[in-house]
Every structure is written in C-alpha cells, then in structure tokens.
Protein backbone atom coordinates (compact mmCIF):
# COMPACT_ATOMS: atom_id res chain seq x y z
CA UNK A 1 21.93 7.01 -12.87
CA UNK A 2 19.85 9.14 -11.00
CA UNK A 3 16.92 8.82 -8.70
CA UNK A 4 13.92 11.50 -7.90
CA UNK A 5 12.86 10.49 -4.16
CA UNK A 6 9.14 11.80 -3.99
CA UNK A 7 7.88 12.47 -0.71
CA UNK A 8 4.32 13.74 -0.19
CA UNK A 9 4.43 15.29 3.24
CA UNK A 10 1.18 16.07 5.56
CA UNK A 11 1.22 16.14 9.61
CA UNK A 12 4.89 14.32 9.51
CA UNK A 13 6.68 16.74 11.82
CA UNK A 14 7.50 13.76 14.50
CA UNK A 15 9.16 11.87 11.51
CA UNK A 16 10.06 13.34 8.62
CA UNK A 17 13.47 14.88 10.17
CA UNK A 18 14.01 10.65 10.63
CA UNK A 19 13.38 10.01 7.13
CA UNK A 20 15.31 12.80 5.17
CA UNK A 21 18.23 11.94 7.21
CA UNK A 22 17.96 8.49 5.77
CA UNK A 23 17.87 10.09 2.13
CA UNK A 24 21.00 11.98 2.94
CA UNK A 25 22.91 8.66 4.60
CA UNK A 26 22.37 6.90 1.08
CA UNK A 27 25.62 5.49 0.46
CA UNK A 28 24.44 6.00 -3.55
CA UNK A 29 24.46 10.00 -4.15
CA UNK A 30 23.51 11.15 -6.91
CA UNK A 31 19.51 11.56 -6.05
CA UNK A 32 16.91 14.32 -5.54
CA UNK A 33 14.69 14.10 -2.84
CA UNK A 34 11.13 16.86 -4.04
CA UNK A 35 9.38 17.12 -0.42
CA UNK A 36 5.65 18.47 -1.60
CA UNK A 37 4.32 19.99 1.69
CA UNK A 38 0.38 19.31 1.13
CA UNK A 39 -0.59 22.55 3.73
CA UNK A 40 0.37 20.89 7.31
CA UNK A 41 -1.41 21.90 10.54
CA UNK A 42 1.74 21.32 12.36
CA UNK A 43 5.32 22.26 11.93
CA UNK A 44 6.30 19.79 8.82
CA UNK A 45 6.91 22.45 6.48
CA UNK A 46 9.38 24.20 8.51
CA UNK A 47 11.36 20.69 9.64
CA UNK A 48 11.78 19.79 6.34
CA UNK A 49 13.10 23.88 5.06
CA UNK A 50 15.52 23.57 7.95
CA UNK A 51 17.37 20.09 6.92
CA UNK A 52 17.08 21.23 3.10
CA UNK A 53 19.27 24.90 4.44
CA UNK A 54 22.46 22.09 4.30
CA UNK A 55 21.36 20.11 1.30
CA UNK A 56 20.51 21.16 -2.00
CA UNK A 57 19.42 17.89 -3.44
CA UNK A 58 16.60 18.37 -1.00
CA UNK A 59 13.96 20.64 -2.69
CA UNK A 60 10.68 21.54 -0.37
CA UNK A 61 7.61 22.60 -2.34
CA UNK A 62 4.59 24.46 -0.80
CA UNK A 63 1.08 23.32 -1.84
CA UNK A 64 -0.72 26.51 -1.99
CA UNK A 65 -4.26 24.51 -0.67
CA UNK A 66 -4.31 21.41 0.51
CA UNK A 67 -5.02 19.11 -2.25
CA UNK A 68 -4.45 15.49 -0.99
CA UNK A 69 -1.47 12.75 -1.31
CA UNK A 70 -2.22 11.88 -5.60
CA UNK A 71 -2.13 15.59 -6.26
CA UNK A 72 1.49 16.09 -4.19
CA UNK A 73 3.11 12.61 -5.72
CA UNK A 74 1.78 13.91 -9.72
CA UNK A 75 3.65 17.33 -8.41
CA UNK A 76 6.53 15.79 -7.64
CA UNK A 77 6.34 13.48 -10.80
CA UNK A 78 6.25 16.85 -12.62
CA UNK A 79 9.24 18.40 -11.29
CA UNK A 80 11.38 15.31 -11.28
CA UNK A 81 14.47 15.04 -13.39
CA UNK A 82 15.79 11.50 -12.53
CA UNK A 83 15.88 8.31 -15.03
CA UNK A 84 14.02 6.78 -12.07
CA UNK A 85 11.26 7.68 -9.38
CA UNK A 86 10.66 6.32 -5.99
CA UNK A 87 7.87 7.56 -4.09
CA UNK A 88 8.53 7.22 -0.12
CA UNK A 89 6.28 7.88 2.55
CA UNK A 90 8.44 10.52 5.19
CA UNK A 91 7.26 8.70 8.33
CA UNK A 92 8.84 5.65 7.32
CA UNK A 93 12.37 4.74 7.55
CA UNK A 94 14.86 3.75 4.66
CA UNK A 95 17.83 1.55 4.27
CA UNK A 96 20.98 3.66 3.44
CA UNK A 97 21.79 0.35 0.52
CA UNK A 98 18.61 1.32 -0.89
CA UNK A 99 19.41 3.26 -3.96
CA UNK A 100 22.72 1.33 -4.24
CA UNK A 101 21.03 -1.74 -4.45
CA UNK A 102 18.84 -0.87 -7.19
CA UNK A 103 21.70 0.11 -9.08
CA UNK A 104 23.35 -2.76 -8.58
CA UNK A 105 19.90 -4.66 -9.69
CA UNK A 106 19.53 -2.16 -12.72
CA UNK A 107 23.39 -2.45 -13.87
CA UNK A 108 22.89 -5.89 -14.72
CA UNK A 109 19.60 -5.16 -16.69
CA UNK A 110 17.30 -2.44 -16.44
CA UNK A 111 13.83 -2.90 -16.22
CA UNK A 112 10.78 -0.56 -16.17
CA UNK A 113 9.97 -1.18 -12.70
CA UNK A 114 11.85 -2.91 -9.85
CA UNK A 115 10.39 -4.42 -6.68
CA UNK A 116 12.48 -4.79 -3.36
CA UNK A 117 11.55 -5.95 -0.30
CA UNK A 118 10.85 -4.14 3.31
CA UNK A 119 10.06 -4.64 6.79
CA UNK A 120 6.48 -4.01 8.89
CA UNK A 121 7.67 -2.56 12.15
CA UNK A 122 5.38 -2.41 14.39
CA UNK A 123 6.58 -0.35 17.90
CA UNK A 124 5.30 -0.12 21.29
CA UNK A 125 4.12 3.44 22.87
CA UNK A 126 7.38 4.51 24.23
CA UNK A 127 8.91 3.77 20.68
CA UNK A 128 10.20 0.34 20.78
CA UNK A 129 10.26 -2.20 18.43
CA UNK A 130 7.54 -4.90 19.48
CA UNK A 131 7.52 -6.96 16.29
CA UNK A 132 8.72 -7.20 12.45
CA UNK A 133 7.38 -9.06 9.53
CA UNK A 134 9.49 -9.33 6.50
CA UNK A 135 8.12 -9.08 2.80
CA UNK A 136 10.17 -9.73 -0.39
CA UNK A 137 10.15 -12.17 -3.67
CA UNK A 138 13.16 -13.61 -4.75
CA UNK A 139 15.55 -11.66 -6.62
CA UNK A 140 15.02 -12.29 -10.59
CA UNK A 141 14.14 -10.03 -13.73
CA UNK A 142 10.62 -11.06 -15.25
CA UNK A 143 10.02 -10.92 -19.27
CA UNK A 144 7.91 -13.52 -19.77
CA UNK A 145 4.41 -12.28 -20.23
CA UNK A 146 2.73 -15.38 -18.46
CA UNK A 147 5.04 -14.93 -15.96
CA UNK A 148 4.92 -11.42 -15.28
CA UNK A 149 1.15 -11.71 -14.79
CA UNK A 150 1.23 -14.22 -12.21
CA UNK A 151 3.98 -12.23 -10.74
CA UNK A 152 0.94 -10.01 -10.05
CA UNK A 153 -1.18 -11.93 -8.21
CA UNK A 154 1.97 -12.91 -6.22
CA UNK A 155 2.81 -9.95 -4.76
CA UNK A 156 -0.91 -9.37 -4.11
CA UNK A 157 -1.22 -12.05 -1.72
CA UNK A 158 1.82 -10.88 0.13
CA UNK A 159 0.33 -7.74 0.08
CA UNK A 160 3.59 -6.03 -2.35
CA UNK A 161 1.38 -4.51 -5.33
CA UNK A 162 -0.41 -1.92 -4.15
CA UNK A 163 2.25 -0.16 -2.02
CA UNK A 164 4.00 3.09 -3.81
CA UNK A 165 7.05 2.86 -1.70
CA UNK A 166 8.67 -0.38 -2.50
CA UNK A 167 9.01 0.20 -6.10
CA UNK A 168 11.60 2.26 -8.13
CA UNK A 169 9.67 3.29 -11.89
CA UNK A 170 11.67 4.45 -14.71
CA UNK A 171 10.47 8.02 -15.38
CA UNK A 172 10.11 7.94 -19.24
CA UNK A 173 8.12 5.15 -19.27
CA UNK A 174 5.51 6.63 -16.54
CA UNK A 175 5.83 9.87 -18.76
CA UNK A 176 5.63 8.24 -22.26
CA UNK A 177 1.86 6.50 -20.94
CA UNK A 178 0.40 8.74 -19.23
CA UNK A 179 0.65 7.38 -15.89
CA UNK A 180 -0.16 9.82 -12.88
CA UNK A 181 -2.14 9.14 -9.34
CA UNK A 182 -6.08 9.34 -9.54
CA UNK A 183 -7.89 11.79 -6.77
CA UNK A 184 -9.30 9.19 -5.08
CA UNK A 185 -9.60 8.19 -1.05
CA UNK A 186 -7.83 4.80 0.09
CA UNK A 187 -7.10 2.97 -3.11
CA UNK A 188 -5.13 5.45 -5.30
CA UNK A 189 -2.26 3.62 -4.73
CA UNK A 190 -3.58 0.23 -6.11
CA UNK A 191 -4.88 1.63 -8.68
CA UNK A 192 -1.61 3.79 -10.03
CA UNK A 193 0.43 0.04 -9.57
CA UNK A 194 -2.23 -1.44 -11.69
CA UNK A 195 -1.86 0.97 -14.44
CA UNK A 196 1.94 0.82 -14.30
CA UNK A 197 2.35 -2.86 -14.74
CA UNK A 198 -0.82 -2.84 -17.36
CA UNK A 199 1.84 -2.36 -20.22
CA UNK A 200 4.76 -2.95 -18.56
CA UNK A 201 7.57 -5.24 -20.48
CA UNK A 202 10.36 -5.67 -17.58
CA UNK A 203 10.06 -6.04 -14.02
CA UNK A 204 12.78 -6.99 -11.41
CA UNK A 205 12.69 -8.15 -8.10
CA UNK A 206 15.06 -7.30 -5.46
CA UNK A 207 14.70 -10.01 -2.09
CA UNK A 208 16.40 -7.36 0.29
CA UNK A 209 14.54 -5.77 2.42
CA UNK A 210 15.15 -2.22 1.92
CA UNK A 211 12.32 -0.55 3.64
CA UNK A 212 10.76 0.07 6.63
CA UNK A 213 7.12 0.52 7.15
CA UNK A 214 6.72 2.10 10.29
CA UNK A 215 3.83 1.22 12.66
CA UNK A 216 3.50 3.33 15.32
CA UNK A 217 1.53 2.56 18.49
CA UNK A 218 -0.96 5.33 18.09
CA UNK A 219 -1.69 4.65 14.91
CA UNK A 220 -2.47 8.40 13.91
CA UNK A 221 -0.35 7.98 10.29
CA UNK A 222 -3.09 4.72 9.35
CA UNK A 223 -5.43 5.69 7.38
CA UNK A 224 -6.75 2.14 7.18
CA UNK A 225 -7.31 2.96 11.59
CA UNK A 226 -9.94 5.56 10.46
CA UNK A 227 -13.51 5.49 9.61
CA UNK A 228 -14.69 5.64 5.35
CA UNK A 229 -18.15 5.88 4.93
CA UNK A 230 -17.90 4.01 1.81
CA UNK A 231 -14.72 1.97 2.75
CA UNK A 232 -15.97 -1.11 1.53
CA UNK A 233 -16.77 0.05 -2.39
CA UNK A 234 -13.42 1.66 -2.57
CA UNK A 235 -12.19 -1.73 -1.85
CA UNK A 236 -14.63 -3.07 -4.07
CA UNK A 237 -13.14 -0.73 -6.86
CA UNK A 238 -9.72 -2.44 -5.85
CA UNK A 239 -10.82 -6.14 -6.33
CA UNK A 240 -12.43 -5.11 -9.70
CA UNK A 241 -9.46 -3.44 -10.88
CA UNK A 242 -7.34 -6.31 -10.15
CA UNK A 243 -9.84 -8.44 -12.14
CA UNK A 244 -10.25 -6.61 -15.24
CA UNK A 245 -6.23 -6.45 -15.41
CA UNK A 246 -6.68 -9.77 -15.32
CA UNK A 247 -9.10 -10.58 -17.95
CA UNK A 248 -7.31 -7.98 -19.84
CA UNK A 249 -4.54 -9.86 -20.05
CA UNK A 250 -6.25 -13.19 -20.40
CA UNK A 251 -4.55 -14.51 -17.57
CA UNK A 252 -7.07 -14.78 -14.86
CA UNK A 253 -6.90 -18.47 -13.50
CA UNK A 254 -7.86 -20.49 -10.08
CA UNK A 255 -5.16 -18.80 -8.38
CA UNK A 256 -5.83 -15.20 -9.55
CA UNK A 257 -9.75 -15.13 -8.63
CA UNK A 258 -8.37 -17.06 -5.21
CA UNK A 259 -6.06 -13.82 -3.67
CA UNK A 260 -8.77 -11.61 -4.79
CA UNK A 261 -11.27 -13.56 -3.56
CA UNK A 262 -9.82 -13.99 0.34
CA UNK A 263 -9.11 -9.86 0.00
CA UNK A 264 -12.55 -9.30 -0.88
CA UNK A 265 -14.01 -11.17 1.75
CA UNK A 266 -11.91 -9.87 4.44
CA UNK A 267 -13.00 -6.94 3.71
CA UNK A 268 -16.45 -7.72 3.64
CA UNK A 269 -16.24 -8.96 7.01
CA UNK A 270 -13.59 -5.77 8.25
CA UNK A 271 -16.38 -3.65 6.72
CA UNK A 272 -18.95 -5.09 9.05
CA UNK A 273 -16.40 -4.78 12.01
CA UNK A 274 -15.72 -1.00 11.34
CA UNK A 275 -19.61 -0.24 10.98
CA UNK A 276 -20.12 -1.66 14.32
CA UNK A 277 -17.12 0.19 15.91
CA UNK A 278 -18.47 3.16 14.99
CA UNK A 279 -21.62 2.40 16.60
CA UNK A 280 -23.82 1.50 13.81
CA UNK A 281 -26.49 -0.47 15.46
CA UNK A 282 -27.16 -4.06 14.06
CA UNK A 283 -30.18 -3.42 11.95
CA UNK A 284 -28.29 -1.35 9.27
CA UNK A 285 -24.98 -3.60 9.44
CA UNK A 286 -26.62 -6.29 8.23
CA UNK A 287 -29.05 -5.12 5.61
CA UNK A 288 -25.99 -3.52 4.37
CA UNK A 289 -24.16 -6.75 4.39
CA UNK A 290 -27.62 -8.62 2.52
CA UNK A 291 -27.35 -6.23 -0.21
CA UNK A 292 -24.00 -7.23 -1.30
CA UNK A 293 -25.02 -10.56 -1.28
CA UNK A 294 -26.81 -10.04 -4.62
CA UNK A 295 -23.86 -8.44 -6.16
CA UNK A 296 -22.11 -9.73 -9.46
CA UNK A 297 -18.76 -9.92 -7.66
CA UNK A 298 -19.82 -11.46 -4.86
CA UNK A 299 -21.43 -14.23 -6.96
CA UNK A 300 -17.97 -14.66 -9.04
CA UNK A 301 -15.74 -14.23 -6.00
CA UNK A 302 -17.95 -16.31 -3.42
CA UNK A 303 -17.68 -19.64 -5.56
CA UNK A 304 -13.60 -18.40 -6.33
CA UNK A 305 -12.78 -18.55 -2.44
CA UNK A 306 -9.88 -21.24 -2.00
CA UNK A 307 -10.12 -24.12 1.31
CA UNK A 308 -8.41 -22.16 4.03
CA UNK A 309 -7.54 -22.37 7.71
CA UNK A 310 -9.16 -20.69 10.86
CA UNK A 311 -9.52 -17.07 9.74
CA UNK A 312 -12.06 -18.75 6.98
CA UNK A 313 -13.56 -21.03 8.90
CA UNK A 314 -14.11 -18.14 12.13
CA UNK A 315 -14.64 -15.00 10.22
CA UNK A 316 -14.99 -15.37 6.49
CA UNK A 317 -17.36 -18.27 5.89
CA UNK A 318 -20.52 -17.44 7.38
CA UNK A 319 -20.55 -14.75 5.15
CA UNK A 320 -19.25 -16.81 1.89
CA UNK A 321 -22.62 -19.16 3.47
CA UNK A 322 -24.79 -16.12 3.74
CA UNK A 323 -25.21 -16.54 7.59
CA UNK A 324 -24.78 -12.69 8.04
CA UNK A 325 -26.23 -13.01 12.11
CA UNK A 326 -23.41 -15.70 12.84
CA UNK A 327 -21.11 -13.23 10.85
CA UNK A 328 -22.17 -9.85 12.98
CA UNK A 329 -21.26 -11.57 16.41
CA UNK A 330 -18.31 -12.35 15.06
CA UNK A 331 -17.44 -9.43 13.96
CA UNK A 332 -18.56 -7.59 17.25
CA UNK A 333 -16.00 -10.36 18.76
CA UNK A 334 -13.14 -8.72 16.81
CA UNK A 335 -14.37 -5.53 17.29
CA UNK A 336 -14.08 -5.68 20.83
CA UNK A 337 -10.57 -7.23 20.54
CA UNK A 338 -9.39 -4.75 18.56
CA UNK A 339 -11.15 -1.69 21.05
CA UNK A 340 -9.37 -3.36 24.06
CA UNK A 341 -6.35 -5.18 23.17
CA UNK A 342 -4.97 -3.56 20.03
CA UNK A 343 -1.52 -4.86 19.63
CA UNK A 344 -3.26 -8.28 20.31
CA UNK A 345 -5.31 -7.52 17.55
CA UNK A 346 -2.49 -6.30 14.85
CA UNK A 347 -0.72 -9.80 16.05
CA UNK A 348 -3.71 -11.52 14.95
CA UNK A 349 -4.26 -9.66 11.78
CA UNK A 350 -0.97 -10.26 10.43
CA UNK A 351 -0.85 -14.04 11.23
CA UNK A 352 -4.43 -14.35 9.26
C-alpha cells in the first residue's frame, strides 16, 4: 500500500525542515511526499530542495505564479501515484505511527476515507509547549448510511470535518468523482470534506492521535488571526453547505441544525469582534449585524440553537434575542481580551 503525502508549501521555511523529517522517520516506507512550493517570499523552496538532495521519495514542485493552497493540493492530487492521499500542512508535526497505523486500520477493511485523531498544541514564544487538547472518535468502520451521516455532524462539533490533514482518501475514488479543492478563501477545506463524504460508502475512524496541529505564539501561520472582509459569508457558505448535505441526505434532525446552529452564531458574534478590532466604528458593526437578522438562515438556525452554558448565555444570546447593543459591548469585551491577553484568550476559546 502506498501513500502520496501532499504538502502545499508557502512562507514555511521555520518549519517545514521539522515536518519532512517527520515524513522520512515514518516507521511505514513505502510513501511519496509531492512538496508544491506556491512562490515563497522566503527561503521554503530551497529548505525543502536541500532535504529532498538525500531522499527521492521527496519530490519538490515549483509553482510558476503563486496560485493559492486549492490550486497546489489539486497539483499534487495530479501528480500522485499512491492508492491513498493525505494532505499535511508542513508547519505541523506528524507522528512517525502515522502511516503504519492506517495500514493497520485499512488491513482489516479498507474504507474510502479514514479519520484519525491529533493534538492542538499550542506553544509559548520561546517555543514551549503551553497547552494540548486532544481530538479523536473512537476507533470503528462506518457503513451504515444513518450512521455515517450523523457521523458527520459528530466530527463537526468536535471540530474533525473540515480539516484536510487528519484524513487519509483513497485516490481512485477522489479521481473516479471528480473531487478536487475549489479556489476559494477560508472555507475550501470544508467544502472539499463535504464533497468527499457526499457519496462516500466507507469511512473509518482511527482514536489515536496521530497529528499535531501546531499553534505557534505569533500566530503568523493562522489564517483565522487575520482580517476577511467578507469573513462572515464565507462562513455563511460553510453552514449552508453543511445543511444542504444534510437535507440531501434526508438526515437533517435536532442535533444536526444544533452544531450548525452554535457554529453559526459564534461566528456571528466573532464577526462582530473582528470588525471592531479592526477599528470599524460602532455604527457600521451593527447595521451590519441588523441585516443578517432578516436572513433565511438566521431565521432557521436562530430557533435551531440548543440550551447551552455561559458562552450562550454571555456572548451568543443577545444576538439569538436580537439585542445587537448588549451584543457589541460584549464583543468589544472579547476584543480587548484577545488584543491584551492572547493566550488568555485562546484558553477561553477552546474551553467554549
């Protein structure tokens, strides 16, 4: 059995040396790790040429422009030759079990896609290790339909599905459908998951974490740290998605509309947060904010939200109440938390 390790690679020179060492420690060989180098400004490129000099399952290929992390994972997807595909971030860190244990998973039944778990790492400024949570499900193989929809919704609310890198697909079914990464900002990874699982028969789980997603104190890799301009309707686009899979699939129950309906609203109310970090002044917040109010999916989700402890009470319900003032101080409350006191703030966000 072997593996194509996809790594889109932009700005990584601190960490990717880290993470291709990793790949080569893999205690299961027989892999190929395609680097696509998405046109760095700093020295990624040449890292990554060097450590690939000494190993020729390592294969480094150039973007001629810089086209964005969908367009290097579909490269990589094009030039891989494995039976399966991971797709791994290079300024994370990887078990060396990683590929063993999916083989181990897969040797007892193959499946489409399979699930393991990982760490959240979260490290001080001189590189420690402050904190770690732990994701995973239970190790078991899913062929139930029922059950593999509410799988779903599971690993949405632990916040599994829309990651890329803790999921191994099987190449010829990604191939045979179709299935490649859209160009779009923020969500492209959510919405690639959701089209792999659409029609997917067999799904495994591995409980093991095998991964570690690596926050770093300056939060410079995060994405999610930076300003969108229209951050809140790519999320939108998310919860939608997640929705129509469900309807598709004539699953969507209580507990479906309930995970997407505490997402949605926590990003309603990050939404107004980030506006007023960026020093949008009050006016604009909130007639933004009143014009979602007459939304479809707020309507759906707002009478969907599920009894819930402090976060709702604090931050989420005067906007599920439509008491947008009470809402913008409390967002400006957070907001200055997370200016000032930032690993106070991640603490907070992860025990939400």
């Amino acid at each position: 059995m072997k593996f194509s390790i996809i790594c889109p690679s932009y700005g990584v020179e601190k960490y990717i040396g880290n993470a291709l060492q990793d790949i080569i420690a893999q205690s299961y060989t027989d892999w190929e790790c395609i680097v696509v180098e998405d046109c760095s400004p700093d020295r990624t490129a040449e890292v990554a040429e060097e450590i690939a000099k000494g190993e020729p399952r390592i294969q480094v290929v150039r973007q001629e422009v810089n086209k964005g992390v969908s367009e290097a994972r579909n490269r990589g997807l094009e030039l891989a030759k494995g039976e399966y595909v991971l797709f791994l971030d290079p300024d994370d860190r990887y078990k060396k079990n990683l590929l063993q244990q999916i083989v181990d998973a897969l040797e007892k039944q193959q499946t489409d896609i399979v699930i393991y778990g990982h760490y959240e790492d979260y490290l001080s400024e001189d590189g420690k290790l402050n904190y770690r949570n732990t994701f995973g499900m239970p190790s078991r193989v899913y062929t139930d339909a029922a059950e593999l929809h509410h799988l779903v919704m599971e690993l949405e609310e632990k916040t599994m599905y829309g990651y890329p890198w803790n999921k191994a697909f099987r190449r010829e079914y990604l191939v045979e459908r179709g299935i490649r990464y859209p160009i779009i900002t923020h969500v492209e990874d959510i919405l690639f998951n959701i089209a792999a699982f659409q029609d997917v028969a067999t799904v495994q789980t591995i409980e093991a974490p095998l991964y570690h997603y690596m926050n770093y104190a300056d939060a410079t890799k995060r994405l999610t740290a930076k300003r969108l301009e229209n951050y809140f309707e790519l999320q939108k686009t998310r919860y939608q998605a997640l929705l129509d899979q469900q309807d598709s699939w004539g699953s969507t129950d209580v507990y479906a509309e309930g995970v997407v309906a505490k997402a949605y609203f926590r990003s309603f109310f990050s939404m107004m947060e980030r506006e007023i970090r960026a020093g949008e002044n009050k006016k604009n917040v909130l007639e933004k904010s009143k014009a979602e109010l007459d939304t479809s999916l707020y309507a759906r989700l707002r009478v969907a939200m599920p009894a819930g402890g402090k976060s709702l009470k604090l931050l989420y319900q005067p906007i599920i109440d439509g008491n947008l003032s009470k809402a913008y101080r409390r967002a400006k409350e957070v907001s200055f938390v997370r200016t000032h006191f930032p690993m106070l703030f991640a603490k907070a966000k992860q025990g939400r």
